[in-house]
Protein backbone atom coordinates (compact mmCIF):
# COMPACT_ATOMS: atom_id res chain seq x y z
CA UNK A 1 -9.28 -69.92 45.39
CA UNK A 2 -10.04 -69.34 48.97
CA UNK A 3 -9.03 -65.55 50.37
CA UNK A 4 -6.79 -67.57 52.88
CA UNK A 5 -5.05 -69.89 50.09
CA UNK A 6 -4.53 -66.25 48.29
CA UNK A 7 -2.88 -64.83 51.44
CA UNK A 8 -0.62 -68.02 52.24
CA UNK A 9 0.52 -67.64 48.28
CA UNK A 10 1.09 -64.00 49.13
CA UNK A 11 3.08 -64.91 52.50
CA UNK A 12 5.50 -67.63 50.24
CA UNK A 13 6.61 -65.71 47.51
CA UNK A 14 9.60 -63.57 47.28
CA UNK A 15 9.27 -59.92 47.57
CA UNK A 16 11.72 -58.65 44.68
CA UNK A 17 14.05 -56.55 45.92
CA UNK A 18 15.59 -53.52 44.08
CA UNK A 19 18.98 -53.33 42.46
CA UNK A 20 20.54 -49.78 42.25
CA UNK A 21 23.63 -48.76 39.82
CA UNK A 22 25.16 -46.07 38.80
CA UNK A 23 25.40 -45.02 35.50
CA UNK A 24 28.43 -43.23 33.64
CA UNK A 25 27.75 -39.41 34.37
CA UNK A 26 26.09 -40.64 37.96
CA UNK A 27 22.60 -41.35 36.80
CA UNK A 28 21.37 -44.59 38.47
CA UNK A 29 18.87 -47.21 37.36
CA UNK A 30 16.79 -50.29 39.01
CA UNK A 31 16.48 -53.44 38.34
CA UNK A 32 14.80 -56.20 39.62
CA UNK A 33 15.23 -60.27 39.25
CA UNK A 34 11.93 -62.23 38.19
CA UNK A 35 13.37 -66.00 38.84
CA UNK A 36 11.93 -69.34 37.55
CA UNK A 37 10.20 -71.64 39.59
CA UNK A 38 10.02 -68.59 42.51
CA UNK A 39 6.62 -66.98 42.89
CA UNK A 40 7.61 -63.05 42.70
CA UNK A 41 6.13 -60.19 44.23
CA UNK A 42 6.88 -56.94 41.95
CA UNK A 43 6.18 -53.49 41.82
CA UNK A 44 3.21 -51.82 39.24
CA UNK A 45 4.99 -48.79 39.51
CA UNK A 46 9.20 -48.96 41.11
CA UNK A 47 9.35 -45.47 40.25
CA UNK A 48 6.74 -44.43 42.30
CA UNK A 49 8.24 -45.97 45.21
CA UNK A 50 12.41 -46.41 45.20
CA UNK A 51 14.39 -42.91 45.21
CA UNK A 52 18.23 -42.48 45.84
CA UNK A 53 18.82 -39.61 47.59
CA UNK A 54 15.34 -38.04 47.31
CA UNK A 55 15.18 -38.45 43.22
CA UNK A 56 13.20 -40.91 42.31
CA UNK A 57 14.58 -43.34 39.94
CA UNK A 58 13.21 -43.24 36.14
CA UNK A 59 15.08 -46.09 34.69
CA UNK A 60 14.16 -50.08 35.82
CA UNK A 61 15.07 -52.63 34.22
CA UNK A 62 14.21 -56.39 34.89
CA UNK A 63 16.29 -59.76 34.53
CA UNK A 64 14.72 -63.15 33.73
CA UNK A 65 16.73 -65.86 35.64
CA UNK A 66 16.64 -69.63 34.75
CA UNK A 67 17.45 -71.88 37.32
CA UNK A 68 17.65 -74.32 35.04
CA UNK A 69 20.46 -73.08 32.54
CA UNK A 70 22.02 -70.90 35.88
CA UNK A 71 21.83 -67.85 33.90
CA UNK A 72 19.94 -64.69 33.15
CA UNK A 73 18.06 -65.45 29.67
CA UNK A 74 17.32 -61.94 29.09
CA UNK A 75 16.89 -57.96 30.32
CA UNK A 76 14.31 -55.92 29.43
CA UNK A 77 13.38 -52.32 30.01
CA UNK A 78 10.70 -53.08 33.07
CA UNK A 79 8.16 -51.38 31.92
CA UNK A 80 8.12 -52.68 28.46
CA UNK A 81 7.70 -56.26 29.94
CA UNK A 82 4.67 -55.48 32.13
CA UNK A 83 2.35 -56.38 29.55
CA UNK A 84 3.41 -59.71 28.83
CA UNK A 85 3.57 -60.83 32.51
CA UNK A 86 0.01 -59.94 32.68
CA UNK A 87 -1.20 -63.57 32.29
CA UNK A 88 1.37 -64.96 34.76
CA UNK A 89 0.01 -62.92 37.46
CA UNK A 90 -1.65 -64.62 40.40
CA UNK A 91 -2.87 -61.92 42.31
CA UNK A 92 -2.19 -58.02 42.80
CA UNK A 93 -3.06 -55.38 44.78
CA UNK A 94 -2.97 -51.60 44.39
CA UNK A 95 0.94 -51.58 44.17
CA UNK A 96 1.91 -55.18 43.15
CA UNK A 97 2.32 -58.21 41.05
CA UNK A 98 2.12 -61.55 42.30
CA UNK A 99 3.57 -63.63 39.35
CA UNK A 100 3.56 -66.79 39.61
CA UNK A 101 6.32 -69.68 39.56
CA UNK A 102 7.19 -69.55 36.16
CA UNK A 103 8.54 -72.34 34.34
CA UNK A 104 11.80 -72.64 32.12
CA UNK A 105 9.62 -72.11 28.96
CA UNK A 106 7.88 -70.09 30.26
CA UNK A 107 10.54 -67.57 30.96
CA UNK A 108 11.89 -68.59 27.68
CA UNK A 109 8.41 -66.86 26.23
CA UNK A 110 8.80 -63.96 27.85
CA UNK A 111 12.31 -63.52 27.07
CA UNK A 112 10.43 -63.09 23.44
CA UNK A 113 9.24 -60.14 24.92
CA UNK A 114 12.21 -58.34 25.61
């Protein structure tokens, strides 16, 4: 793949954006979608980078969407997941993921993850 094709991949996809809640006793956690069929741009490392009020945030969690059944098929503890999306990732760079558009089953097999 051509460093241009990789760029214009880079320039399509959807940069995942965080998800902050507040936990009983006013903890907070992230979260962040990964969709099917959307190429996604995530974080290596959201705790590095996303604080609330100057504290970072420790707990991130992801959701795997299907377009198909309208629905979130599963959660999982983000870090946890990482592994598995390993072989879905197009590209990275020192502080991202570029997954790629992942299809129904395959969000189903990740969802076995979780």
């Amino acid at each position: 793949m051509s460093e241009l094709m990789v760029k214009n991949i880079w320039n399509e996809a959807y940069q995942a954006q965080p998800r902050v809640y507040e936990k009983q006793y006013g903890s907070v956690m992230g979260a962040f979608a990964l969709t099917e069929a959307t190429k996604t741009i995530l974080p290596k490392n959201p705790a590095a980078i996303y604080q609330v009020d100057g504290q970072s945030i420790e707990e991130w969690n992801i959701a795997l969407v299907s377009t198909t059944k309208d629905s979130i098929i599963a959660t999982s503890e983000y870090y946890r997941l990482q592994p598995a999306l390993k072989k879905y990732v197009l590209d990275e760079d020192e502080n991202h993921l570029l997954i790629k558009d992942l299809s129904f089953e395959e969000i189903k097999e990740l969802a076995g993850n979780c």
